[in-house]
Protein backbone atom coordinates (compact mmCIF):
# COMPACT_ATOMS: atom_id res chain seq x y z
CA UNK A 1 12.00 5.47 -34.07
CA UNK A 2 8.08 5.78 -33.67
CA UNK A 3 7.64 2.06 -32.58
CA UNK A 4 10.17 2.57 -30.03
CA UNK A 5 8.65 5.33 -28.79
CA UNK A 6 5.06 3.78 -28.53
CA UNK A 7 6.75 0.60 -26.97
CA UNK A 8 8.36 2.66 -24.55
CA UNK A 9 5.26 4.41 -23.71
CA UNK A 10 3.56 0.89 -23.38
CA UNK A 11 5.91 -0.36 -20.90
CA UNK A 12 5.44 3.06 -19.03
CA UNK A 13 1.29 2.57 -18.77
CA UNK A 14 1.76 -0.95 -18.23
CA UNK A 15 4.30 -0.51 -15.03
CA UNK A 16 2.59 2.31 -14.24
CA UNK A 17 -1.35 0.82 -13.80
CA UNK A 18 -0.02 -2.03 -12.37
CA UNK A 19 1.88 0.13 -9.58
CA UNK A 20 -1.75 1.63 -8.89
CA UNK A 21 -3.83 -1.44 -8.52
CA UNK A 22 -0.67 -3.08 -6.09
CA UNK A 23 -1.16 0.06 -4.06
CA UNK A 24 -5.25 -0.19 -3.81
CA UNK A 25 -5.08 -3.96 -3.19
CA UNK A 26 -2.68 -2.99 -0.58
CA UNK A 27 -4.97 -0.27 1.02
CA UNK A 28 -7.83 -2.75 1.07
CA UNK A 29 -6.04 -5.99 2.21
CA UNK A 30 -3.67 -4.95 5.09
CA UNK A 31 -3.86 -2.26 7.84
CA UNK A 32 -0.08 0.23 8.47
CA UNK A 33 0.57 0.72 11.56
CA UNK A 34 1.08 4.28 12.86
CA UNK A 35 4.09 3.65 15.02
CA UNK A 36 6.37 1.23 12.67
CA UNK A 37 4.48 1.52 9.47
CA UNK A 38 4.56 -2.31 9.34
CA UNK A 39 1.90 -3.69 7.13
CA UNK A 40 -0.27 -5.50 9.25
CA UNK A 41 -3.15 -7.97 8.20
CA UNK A 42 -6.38 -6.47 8.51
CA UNK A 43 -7.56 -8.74 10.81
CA UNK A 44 -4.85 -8.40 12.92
CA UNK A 45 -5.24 -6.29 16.39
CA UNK A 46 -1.70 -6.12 17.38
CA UNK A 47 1.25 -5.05 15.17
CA UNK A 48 3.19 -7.79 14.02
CA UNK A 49 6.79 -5.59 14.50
CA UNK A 50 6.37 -3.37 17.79
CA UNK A 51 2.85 -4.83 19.14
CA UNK A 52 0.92 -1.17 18.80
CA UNK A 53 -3.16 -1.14 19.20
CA UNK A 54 -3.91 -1.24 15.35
CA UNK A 55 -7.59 -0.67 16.54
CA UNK A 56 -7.27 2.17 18.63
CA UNK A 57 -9.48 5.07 18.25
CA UNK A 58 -6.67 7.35 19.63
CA UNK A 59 -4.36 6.85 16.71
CA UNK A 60 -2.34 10.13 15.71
CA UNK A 61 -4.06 10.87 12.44
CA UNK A 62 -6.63 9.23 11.87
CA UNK A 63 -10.27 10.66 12.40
């Protein structure tokens, strides 16, 4: 019953860290846009889905 417990609790930490560094790589790799939500590629300009500024200083939101 303990070992199925701990290997329980491994699959948890292992699905779980893996959900955090997919979410940081994420963040640093690709720009959301703040009308569709569309992940964008940073160097994009445009939005790929609805063609929204992804540069634009006046961006609800952001500061």
């Amino acid at each position: 019953m303990r070992e199925t417990l701990l290997d329980i609790a491994l699959v948890v930490g292992i699905l779980g860290s893996s959900a955090v560094i997919t979410q940081l790589f994420a963040r640093t790799m690709y720009l959301t846009c703040w009308r569709c939500h569309t992940l964008n590629a940073r160097r994009r300009i445009q939005c790929r889905k609805c063609g929204a500024n992804l540069r634009s200083e006046a961006q609800p939101g952001r500061n």
